[in-house]
Protein backbone atom coordinates (compact mmCIF):
# COMPACT_ATOMS: atom_id res chain seq x y z
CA UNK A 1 10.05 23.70 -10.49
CA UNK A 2 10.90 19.99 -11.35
CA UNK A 3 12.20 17.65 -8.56
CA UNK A 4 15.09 15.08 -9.11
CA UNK A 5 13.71 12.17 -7.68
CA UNK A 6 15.89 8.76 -6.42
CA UNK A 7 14.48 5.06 -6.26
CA UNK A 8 15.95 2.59 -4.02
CA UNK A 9 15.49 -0.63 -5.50
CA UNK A 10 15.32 -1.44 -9.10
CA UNK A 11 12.87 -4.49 -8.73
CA UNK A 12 9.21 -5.36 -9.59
CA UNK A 13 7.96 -2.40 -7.55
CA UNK A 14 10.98 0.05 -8.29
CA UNK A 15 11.15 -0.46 -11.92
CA UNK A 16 7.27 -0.17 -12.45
CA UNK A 17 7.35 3.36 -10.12
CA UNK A 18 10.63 4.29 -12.16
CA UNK A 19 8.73 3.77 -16.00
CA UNK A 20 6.40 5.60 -14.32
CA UNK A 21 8.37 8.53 -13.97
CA UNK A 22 10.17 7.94 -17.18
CA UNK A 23 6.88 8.36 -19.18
CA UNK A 24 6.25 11.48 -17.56
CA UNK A 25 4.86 13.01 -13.81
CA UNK A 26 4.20 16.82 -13.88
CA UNK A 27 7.33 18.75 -11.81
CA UNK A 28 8.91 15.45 -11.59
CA UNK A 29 12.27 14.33 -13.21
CA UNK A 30 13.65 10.32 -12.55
CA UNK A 31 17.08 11.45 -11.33
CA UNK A 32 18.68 8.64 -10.26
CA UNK A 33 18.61 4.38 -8.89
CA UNK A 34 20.66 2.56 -6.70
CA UNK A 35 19.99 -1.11 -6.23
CA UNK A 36 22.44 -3.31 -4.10
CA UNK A 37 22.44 -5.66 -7.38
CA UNK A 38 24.44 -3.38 -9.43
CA UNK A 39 23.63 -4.89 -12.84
CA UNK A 40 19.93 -4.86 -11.65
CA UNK A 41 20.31 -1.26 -11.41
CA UNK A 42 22.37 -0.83 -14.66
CA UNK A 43 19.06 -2.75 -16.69
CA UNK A 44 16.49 -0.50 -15.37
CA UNK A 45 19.22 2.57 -15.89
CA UNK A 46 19.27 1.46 -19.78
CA UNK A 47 15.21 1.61 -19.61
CA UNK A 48 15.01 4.88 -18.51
CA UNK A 49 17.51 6.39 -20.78
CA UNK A 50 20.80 6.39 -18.85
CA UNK A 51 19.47 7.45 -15.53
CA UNK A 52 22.04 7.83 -12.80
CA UNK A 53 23.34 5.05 -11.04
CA UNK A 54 24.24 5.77 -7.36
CA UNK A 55 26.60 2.97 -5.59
CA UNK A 56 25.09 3.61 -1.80
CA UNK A 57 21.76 4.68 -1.01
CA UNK A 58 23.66 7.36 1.48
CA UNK A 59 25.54 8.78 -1.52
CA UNK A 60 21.45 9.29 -3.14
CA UNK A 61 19.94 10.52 -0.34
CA UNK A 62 22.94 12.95 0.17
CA UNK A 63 23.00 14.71 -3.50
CA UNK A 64 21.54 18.07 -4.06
CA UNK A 65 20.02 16.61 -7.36
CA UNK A 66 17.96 14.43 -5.76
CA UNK A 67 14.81 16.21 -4.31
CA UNK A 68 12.82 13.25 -3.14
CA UNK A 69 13.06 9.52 -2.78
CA UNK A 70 11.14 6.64 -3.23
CA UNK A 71 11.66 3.61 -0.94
CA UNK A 72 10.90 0.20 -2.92
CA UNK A 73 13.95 -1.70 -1.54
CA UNK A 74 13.30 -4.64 0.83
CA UNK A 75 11.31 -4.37 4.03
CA UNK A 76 13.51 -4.17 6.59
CA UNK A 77 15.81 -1.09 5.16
CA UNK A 78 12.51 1.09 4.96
CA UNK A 79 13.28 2.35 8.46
CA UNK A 80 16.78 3.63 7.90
CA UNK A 81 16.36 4.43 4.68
CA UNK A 82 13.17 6.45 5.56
CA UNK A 83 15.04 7.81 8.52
CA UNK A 84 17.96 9.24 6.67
CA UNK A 85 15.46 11.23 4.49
CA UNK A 86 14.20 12.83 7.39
CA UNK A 87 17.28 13.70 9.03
CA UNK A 88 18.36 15.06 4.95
CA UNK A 89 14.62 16.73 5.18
CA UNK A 90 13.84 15.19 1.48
CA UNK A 91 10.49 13.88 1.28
CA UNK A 92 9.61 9.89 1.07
CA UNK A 93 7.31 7.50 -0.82
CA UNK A 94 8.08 4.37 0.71
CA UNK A 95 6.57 1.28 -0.65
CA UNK A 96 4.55 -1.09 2.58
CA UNK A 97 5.23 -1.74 4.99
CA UNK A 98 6.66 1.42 6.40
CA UNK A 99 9.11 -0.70 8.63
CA UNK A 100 9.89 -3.77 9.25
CA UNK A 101 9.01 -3.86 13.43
CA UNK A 102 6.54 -2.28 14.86
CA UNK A 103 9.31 -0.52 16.96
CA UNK A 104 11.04 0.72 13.60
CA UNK A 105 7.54 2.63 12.87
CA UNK A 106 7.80 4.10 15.82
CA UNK A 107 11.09 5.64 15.63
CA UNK A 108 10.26 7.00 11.90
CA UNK A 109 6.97 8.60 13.84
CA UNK A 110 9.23 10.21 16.86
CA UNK A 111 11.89 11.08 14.18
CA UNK A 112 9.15 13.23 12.07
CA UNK A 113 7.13 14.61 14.84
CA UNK A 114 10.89 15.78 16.44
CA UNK A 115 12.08 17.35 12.34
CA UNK A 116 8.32 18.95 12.74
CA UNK A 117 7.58 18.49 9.02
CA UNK A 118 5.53 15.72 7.67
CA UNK A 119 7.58 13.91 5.43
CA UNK A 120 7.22 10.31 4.93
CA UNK A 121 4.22 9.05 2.66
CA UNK A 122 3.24 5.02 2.64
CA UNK A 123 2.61 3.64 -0.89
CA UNK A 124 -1.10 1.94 -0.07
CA UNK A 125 -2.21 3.32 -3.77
CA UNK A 126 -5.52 2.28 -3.73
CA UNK A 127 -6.61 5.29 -1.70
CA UNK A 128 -6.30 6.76 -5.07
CA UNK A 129 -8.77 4.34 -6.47
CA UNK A 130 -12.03 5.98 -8.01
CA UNK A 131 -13.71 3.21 -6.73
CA UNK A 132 -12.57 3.28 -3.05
CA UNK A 133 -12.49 7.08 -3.11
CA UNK A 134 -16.81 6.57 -4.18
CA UNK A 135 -17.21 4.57 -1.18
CA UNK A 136 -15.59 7.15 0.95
CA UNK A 137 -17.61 10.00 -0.28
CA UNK A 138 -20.51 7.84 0.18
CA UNK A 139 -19.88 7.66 3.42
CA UNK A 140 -18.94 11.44 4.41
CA UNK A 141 -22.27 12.41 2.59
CA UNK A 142 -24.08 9.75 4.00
CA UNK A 143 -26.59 9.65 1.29
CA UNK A 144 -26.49 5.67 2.40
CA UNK A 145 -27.08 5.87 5.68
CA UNK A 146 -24.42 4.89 8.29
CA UNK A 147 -22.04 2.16 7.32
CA UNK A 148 -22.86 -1.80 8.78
CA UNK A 149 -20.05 -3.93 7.12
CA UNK A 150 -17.61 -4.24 4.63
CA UNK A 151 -16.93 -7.31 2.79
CA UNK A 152 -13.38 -7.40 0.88
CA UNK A 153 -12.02 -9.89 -1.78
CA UNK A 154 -8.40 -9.87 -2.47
CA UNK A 155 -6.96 -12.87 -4.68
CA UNK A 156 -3.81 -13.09 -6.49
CA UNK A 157 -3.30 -15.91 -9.04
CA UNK A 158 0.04 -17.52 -7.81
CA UNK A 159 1.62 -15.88 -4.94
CA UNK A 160 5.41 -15.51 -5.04
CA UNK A 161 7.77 -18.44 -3.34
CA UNK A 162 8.37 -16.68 -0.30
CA UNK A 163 4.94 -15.59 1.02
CA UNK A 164 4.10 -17.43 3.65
CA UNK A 165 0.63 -18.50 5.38
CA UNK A 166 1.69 -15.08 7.73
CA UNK A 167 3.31 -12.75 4.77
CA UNK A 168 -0.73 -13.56 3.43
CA UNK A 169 -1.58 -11.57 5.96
CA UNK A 170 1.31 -9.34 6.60
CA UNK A 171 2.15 -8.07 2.93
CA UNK A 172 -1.16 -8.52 1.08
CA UNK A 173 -4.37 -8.49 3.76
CA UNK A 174 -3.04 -5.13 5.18
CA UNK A 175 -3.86 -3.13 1.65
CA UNK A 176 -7.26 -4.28 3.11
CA UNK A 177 -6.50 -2.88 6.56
CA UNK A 178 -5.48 0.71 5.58
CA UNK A 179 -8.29 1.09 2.82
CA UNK A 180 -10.88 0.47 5.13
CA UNK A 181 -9.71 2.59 7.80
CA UNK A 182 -9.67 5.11 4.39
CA UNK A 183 -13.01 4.28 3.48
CA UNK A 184 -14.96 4.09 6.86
CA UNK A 185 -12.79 6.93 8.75
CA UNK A 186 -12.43 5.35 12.26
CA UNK A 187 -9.72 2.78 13.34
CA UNK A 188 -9.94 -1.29 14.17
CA UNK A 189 -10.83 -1.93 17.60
CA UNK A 190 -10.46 -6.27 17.36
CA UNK A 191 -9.59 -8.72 15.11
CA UNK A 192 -10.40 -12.77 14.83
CA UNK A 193 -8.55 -15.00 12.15
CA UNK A 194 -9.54 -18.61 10.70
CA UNK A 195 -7.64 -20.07 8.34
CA UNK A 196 -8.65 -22.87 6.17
CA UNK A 197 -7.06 -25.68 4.43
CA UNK A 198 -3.84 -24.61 2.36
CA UNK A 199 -4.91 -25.28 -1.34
CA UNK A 200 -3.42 -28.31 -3.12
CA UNK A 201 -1.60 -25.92 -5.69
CA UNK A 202 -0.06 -24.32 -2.59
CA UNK A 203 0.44 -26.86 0.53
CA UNK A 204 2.68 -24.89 2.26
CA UNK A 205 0.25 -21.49 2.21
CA UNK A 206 -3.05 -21.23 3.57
CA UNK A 207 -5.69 -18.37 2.69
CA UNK A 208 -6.68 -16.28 5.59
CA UNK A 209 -10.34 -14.86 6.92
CA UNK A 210 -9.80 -11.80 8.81
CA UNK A 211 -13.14 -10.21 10.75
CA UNK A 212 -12.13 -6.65 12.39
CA UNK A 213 -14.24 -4.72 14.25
CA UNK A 214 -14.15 -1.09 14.09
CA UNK A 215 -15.28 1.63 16.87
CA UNK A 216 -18.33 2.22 16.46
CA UNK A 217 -19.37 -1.89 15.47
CA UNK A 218 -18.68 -1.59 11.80
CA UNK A 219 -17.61 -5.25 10.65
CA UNK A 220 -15.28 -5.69 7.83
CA UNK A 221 -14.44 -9.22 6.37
CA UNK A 222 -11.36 -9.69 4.37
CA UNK A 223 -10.72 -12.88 2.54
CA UNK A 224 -6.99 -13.20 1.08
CA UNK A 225 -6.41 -16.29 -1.27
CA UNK A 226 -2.76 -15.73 -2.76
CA UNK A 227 -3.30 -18.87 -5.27
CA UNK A 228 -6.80 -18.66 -6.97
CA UNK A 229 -5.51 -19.25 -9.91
CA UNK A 230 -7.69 -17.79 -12.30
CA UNK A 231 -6.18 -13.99 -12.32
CA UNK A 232 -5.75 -11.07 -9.98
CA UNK A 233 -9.42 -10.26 -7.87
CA UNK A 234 -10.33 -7.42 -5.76
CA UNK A 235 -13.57 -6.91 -4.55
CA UNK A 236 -15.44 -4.68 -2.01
CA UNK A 237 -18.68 -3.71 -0.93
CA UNK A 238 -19.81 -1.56 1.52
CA UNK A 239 -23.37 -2.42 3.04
CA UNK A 240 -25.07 0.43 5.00
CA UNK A 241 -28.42 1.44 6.38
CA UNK A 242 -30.12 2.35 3.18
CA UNK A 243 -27.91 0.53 0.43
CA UNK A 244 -24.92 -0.54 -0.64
CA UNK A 245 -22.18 0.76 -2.74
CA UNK A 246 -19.45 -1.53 -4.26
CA UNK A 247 -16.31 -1.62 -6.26
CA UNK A 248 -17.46 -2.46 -10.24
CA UNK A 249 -16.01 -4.54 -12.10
CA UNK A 250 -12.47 -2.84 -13.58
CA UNK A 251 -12.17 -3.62 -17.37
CA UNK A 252 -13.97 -1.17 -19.43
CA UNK A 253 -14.70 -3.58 -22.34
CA UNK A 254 -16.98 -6.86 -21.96
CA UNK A 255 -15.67 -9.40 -24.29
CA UNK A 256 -18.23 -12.59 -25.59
CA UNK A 257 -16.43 -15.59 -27.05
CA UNK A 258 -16.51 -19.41 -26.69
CA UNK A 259 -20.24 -19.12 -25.07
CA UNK A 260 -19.16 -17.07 -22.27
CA UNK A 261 -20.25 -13.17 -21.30
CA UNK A 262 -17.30 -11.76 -18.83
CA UNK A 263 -14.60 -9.20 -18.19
CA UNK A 264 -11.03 -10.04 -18.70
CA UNK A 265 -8.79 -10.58 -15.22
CA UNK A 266 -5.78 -8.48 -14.69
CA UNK A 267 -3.04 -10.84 -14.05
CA UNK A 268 -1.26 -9.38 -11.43
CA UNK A 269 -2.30 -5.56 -8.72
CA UNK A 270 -0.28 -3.48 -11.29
CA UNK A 271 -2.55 -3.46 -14.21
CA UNK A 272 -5.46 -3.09 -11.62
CA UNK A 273 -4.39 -0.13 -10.02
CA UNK A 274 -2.41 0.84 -12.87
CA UNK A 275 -3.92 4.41 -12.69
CA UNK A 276 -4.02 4.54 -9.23
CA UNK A 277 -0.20 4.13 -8.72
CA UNK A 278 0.11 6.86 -10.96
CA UNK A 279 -2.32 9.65 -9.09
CA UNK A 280 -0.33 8.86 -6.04
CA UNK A 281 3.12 9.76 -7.68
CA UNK A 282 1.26 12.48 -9.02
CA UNK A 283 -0.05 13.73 -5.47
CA UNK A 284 3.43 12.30 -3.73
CA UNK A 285 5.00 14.61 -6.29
CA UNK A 286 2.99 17.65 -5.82
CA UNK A 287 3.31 17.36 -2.28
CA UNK A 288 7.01 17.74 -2.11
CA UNK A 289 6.82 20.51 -4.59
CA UNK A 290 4.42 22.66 -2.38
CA UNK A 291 5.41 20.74 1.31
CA UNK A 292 1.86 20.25 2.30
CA UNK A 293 1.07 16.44 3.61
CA UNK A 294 -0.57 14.24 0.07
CA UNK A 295 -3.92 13.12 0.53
CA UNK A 296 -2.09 9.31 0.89
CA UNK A 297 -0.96 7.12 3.72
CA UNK A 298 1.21 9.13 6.37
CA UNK A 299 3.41 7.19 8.56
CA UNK A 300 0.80 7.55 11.02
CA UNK A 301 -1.58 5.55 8.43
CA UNK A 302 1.55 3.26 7.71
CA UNK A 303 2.25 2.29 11.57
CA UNK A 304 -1.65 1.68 12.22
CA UNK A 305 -1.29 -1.28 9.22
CA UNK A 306 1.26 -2.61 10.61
CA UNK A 307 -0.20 -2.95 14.20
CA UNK A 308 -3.56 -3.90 12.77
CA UNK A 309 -0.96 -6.73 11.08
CA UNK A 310 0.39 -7.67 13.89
CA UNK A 311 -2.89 -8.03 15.82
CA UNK A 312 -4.86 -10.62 13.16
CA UNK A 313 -1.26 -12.66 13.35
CA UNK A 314 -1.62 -13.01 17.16
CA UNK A 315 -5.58 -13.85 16.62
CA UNK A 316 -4.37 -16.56 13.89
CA UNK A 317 -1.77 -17.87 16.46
CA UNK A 318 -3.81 -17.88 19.30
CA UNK A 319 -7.34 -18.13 17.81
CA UNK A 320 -8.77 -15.39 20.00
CA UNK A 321 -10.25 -12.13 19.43
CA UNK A 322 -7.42 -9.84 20.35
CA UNK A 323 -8.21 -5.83 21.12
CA UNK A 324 -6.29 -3.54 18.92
CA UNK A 325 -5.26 -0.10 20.36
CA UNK A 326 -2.73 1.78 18.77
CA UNK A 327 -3.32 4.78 21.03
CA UNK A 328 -4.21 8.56 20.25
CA UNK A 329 -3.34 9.77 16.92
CA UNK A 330 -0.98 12.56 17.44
CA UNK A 331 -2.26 16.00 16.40
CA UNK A 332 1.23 16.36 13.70
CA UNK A 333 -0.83 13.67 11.89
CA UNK A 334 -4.58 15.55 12.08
């Protein structure tokens, strides 16, 4: 059985999921694009061997070719997008956030639990990580002893025009949020922000310190510095009882020149978690071939990173601690 699958959106995140496709995902077939920027769509059409260009995302959805979708259009058409699949029962990778509101993830939640099929998956990728998947395992053997903190790096070497000192939070820190809750098992209970001085190659965006509490008193620390310049850096390490167990370093080669001993720097998350993208299309894909949930983010996992989100930007604008609760997990999502 191969599956026709549609992308929505034929930009940086679309394009790199659709040559993903293109070079080849067991039972999977790229079936078709839409972008609103027709030409857009045309160029990454001509990439991918004359894949089918849709004019609406409705008219995708809607087509008995198209088996699945993937979501990598701008944030706030995630919810109806990902709401139309539902009610067309096809299942859904949709890039993060999984809505643009809090309320939006909601409805997508009440909309899935009512079609009583689990259908929506949230593209956080690096639960398909070796390294984070380790740490996990680590933990459900717990060969290390119960966990005590987490300490997370994530830099980027120039963020994008747009981000702002909040998007640092909102559309970078929360790959942070849902691979903790990943790693550890248990949910955020409070949150506390400080943000330094912006850096003078980006005055108008400051790097944010996030501290979360978990459940039980885990503490995880997330730095997020969107303008390091140097490369693309992600870091974690997971201190418990009787050791620690941390992310290595990702290059397989050391390289010598010049005087120096190092690893070469990625330049941007999609030759980091280059493999990692691709085991989730791989699980997304297998998924909707045999209708059993993936092993990635739900919409359950997508709406608890938002709200987690939501809760640092309230400590950053208020500079309290503020309580997370995102209330009982349904049992649809167990």
């Amino acid at each position: 059985m191969t599956i026709g699958i549609g992308i929505v959106g034929a930009g940086i995140m679309g394009a790199d999921h659709a040559r993903i496709l293109h070079q080849g995902i067991a039972g999977a077939v790229l079936a078709g694009i839409h972008d609103a920027d027709r030409p857009r769509a045309a160029r990454l059409a001509a990439d991918t061997r004359g894949t089918r260009i849709f004019e609406t995302a409705a008219e995708m959805i809607g087509d008995p070719a198209i088996g699945a979708v993937l979501i990598a259009s701008p944030d706030e058409t995630h919810a109806p997008l990902a709401l139309a699949c539902i009610a067309a029962g096809k299942p859904v990778l949709c890039e993060k956030p999984l809505a643009a509101t809090l309320e939006a993830c909601r409805d997508i939640l009440a909309s899935e639990i009512a079609g009583g099929r689990r259908l929506v998956q949230v593209g956080y990728m690096r639960r398909f990580d070796p390294g984070y998947r380790a740490m996990r395992q680590s933990v459900a053997e717990g060969r290390l002893g119960a966990p005590l903190m987490m300490h997370c790096v994530h830099r980027n070497a120039v963020a994008p025009h747009y981000i702002t000192s909040d998007l640092v939070i909102a559309n970078a820190m929360v790959h942070e949020f849902d691979v903790a809750r990943f790693v550890l098992g248990e949910d955020f209970a409070a949150a506390s922000v400080s943000s330094p001085r912006a850096s003078g190659n980006a005055p108008a965006r400051q790097p944010q310190f996030a501290v979360l509490e978990t459940s039980s008193g885990v503490v995880v620390d997330i730095e997020a510095f969107l303008d390091c310049q140097y490369g693309y850096d992600v870091r974690a390490e997971l201190v418990c009882e009787n050791g620690s167990i941390a992310l290595a370093p990702n290059p397989p080669v050391a390289i010598r020149q010049d005087g120096r001993d190092g690893f070469a720097l990625a330049p941007d998350w999609r030759g980091r978690f280059v493999d990692a993208y691709r085991e989730q299309m791989q699980a997304w894909v297998a998924s909707a071939a045999s209708g059993r949930p993936a092993a990635g983010s739900s919409a359950w996992d997508g709406y608890v990173a938002s709200a987690t989100a939501a809760a640092c930007l309230e400590a950053r604008r208020t500079g309290a601690k503020v309580r997370i609760d995102v209330g009982a997990r349904p049992d649809f999502y167990a």
